[in-house]
C-alpha atoms as a PDB file:
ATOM      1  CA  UNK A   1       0.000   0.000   0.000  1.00  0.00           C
ATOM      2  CA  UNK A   2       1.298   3.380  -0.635  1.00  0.00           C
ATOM      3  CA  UNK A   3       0.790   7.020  -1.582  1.00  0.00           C
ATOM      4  CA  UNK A   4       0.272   8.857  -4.498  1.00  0.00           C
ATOM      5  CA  UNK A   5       3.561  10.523  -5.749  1.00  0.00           C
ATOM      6  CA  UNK A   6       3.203  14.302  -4.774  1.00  0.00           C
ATOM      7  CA  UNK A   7      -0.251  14.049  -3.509  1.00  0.00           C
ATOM      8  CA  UNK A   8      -2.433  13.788   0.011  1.00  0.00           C
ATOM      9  CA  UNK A   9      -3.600  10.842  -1.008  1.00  0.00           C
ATOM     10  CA  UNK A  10      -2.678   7.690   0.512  1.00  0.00           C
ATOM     11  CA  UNK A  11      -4.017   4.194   1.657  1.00  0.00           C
ATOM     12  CA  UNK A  12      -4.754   5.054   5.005  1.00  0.00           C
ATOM     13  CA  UNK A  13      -6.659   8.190   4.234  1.00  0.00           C
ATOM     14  CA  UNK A  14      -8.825   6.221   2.513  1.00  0.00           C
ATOM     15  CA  UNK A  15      -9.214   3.205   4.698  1.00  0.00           C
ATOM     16  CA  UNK A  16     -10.144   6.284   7.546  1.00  0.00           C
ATOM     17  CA  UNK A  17     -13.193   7.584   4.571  1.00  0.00           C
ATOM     18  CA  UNK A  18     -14.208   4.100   3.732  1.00  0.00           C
ATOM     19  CA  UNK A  19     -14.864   2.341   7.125  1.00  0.00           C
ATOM     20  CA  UNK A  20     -16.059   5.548   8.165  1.00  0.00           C
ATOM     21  CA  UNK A  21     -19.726   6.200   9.368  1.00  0.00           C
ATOM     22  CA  UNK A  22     -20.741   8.605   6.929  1.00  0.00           C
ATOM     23  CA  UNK A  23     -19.963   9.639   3.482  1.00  0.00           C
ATOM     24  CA  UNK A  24     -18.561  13.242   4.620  1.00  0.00           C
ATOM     25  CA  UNK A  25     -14.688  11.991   4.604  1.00  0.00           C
ATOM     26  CA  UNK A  26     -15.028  10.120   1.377  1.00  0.00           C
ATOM     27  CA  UNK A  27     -16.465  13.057  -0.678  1.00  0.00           C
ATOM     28  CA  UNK A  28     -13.760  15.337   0.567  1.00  0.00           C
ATOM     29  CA  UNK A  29     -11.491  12.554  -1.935  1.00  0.00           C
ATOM     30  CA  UNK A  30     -13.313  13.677  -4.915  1.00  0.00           C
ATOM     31  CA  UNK A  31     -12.242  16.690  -6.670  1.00  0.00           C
ATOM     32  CA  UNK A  32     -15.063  19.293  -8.032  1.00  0.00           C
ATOM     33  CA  UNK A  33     -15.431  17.530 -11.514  1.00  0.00           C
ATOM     34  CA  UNK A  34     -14.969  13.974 -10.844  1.00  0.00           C
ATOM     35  CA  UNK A  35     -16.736  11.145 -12.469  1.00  0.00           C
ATOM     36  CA  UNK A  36     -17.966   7.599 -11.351  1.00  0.00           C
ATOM     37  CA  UNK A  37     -19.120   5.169 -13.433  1.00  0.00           C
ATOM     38  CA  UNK A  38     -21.283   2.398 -11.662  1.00  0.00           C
ATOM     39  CA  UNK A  39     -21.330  -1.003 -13.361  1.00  0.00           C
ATOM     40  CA  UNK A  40     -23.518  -4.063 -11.432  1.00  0.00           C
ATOM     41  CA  UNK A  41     -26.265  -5.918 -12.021  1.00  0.00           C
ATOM     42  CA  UNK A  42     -28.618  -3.297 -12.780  1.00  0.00           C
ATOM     43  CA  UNK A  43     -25.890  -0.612 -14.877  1.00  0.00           C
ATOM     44  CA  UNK A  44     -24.616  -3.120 -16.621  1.00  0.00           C
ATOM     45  CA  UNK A  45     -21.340  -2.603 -19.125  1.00  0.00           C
ATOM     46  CA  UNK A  46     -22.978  -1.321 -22.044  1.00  0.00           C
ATOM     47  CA  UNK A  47     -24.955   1.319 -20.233  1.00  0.00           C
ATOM     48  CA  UNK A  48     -23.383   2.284 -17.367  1.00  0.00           C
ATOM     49  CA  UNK A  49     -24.850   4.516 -14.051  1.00  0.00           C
ATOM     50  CA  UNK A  50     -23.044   7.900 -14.621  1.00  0.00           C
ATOM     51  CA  UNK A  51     -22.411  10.501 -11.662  1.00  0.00           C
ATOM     52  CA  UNK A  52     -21.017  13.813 -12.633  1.00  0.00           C
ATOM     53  CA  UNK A  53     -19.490  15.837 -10.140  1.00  0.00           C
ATOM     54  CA  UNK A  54     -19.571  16.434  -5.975  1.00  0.00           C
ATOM     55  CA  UNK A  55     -23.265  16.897  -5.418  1.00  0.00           C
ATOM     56  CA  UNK A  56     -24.449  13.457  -7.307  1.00  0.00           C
ATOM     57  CA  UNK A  57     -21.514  11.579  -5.753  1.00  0.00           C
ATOM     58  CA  UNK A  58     -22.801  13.252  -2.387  1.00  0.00           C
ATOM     59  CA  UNK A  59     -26.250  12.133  -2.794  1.00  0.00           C
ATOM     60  CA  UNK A  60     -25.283   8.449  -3.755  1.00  0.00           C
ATOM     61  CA  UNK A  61     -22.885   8.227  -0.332  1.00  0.00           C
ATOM     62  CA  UNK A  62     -25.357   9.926   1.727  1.00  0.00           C
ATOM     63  CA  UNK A  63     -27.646   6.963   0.679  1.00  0.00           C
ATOM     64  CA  UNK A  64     -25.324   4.426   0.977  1.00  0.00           C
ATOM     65  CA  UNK A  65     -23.958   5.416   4.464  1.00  0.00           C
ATOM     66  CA  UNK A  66     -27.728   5.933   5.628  1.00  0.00           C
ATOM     67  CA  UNK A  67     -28.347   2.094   5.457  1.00  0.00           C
ATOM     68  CA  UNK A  68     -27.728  -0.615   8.186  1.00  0.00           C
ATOM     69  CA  UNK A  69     -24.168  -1.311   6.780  1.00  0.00           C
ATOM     70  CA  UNK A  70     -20.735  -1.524   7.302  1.00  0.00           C
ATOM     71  CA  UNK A  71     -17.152  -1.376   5.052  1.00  0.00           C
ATOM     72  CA  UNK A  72     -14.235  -2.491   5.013  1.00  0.00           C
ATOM     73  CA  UNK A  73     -11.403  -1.287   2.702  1.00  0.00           C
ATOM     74  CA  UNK A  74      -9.531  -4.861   2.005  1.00  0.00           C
ATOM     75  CA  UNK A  75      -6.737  -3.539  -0.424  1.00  0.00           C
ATOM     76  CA  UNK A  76      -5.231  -0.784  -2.142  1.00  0.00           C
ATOM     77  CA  UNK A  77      -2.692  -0.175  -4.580  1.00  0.00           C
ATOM     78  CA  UNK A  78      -1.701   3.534  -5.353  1.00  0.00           C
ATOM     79  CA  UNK A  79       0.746   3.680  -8.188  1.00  0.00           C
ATOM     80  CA  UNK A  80       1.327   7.046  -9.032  1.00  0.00           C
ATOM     81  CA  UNK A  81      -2.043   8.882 -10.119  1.00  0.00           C
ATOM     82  CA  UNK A  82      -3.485   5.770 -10.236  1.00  0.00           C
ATOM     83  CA  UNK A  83      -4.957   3.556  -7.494  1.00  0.00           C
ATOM     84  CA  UNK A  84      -7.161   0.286  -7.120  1.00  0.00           C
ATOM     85  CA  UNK A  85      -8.680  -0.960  -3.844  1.00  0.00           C
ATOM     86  CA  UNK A  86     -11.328  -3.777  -3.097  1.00  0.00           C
ATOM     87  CA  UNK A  87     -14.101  -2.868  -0.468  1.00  0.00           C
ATOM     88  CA  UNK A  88     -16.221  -5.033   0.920  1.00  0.00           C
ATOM     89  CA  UNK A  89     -19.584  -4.559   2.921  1.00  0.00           C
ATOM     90  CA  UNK A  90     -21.982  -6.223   5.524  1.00  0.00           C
ATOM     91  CA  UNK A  91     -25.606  -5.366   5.107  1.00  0.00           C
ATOM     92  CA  UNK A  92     -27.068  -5.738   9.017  1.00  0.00           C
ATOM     93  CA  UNK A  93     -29.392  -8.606   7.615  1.00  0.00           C
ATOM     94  CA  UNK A  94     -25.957 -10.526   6.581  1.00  0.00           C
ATOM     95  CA  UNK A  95     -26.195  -9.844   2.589  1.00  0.00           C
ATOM     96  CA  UNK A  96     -22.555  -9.006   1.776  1.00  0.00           C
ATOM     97  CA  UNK A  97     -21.712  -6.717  -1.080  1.00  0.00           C
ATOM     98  CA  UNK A  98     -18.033  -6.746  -2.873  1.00  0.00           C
ATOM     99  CA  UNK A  99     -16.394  -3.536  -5.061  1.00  0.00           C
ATOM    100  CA  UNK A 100     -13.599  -3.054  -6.424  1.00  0.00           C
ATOM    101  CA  UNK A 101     -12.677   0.109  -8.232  1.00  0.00           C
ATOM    102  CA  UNK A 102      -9.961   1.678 -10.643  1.00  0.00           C
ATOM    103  CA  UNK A 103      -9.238   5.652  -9.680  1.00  0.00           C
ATOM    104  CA  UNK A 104      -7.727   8.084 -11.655  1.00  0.00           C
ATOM    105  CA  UNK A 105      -5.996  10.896  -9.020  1.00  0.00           C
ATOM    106  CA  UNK A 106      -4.993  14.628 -10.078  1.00  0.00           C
ATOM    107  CA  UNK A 107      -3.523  16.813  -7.146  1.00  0.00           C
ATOM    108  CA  UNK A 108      -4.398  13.395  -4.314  1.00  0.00           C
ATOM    109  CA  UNK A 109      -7.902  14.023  -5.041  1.00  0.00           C
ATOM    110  CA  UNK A 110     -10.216  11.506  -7.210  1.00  0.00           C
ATOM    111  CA  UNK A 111     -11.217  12.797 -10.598  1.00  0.00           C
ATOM    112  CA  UNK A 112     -12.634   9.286 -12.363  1.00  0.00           C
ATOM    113  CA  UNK A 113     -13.522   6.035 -10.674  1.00  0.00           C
ATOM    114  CA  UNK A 114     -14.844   2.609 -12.037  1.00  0.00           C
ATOM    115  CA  UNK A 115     -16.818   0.862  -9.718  1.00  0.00           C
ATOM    116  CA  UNK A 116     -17.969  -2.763 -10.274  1.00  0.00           C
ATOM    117  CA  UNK A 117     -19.797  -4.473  -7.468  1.00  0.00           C
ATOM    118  CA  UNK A 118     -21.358  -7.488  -7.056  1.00  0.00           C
ATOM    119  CA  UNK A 119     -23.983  -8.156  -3.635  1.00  0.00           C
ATOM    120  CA  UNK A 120     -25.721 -11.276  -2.336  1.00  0.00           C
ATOM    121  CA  UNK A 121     -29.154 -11.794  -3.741  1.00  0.00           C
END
């Protein structure tokens, strides 16, 4: 695990935002103009779920951290402005969700992120 060459981000930063109980540290990662695309079940390849920007990535965390649910960063790799990491979460009811995403970094903050995810059905 590592940091970012000339940047604030690092692996630990990010464990801190991920396992976190709200989505207020994680946004602070995303720069002003970032970008995630959402690929799962229900976005599938060919037609990705597109956020643009801080206030739809803010809506989708505040929705995801308002559920009975916890996370767990499980790895990272930061390679210069580029980092991976695999997350994994707990639903209270035991249905276990898995993510891994692909982040593009400019100044240690995120400006594009791929996020595939997979959950118990």
């Amino acid at each position: 695990m590592g940091t970012a060459t000339g940047s604030a981000f690092d692996t630990e930063t990010l464990r801190r935002a991920v396992e976190g109980t709200t989505g207020n540290s994680l946004l602070a990662l995303y720069s002003d103009d970032a970008e995630i695309r959402i690929i799962d079940r229900n976005s599938q390849p060919s037609h990705p779920k597109i956020l643009h920007g801080r206030g739809q990535i803010a809506a989708m965390l505040d929705d995801i951290y308002s559920r009975d649910m916890t996370h767990r960063l499980d790895r990272c790799v930061v390679q210069g402005d580029h980092a991976a990491f695999t997350e994994t979460c707990q639903y209270g009811d035991g249905t276990r969700v898995l993510a891994e995403s692909m982040i593009s970094l400019r100044d240690g903050k995120i400006t594009e992120q791929i996020l595939i995810q997979a959950w118990d059905e």
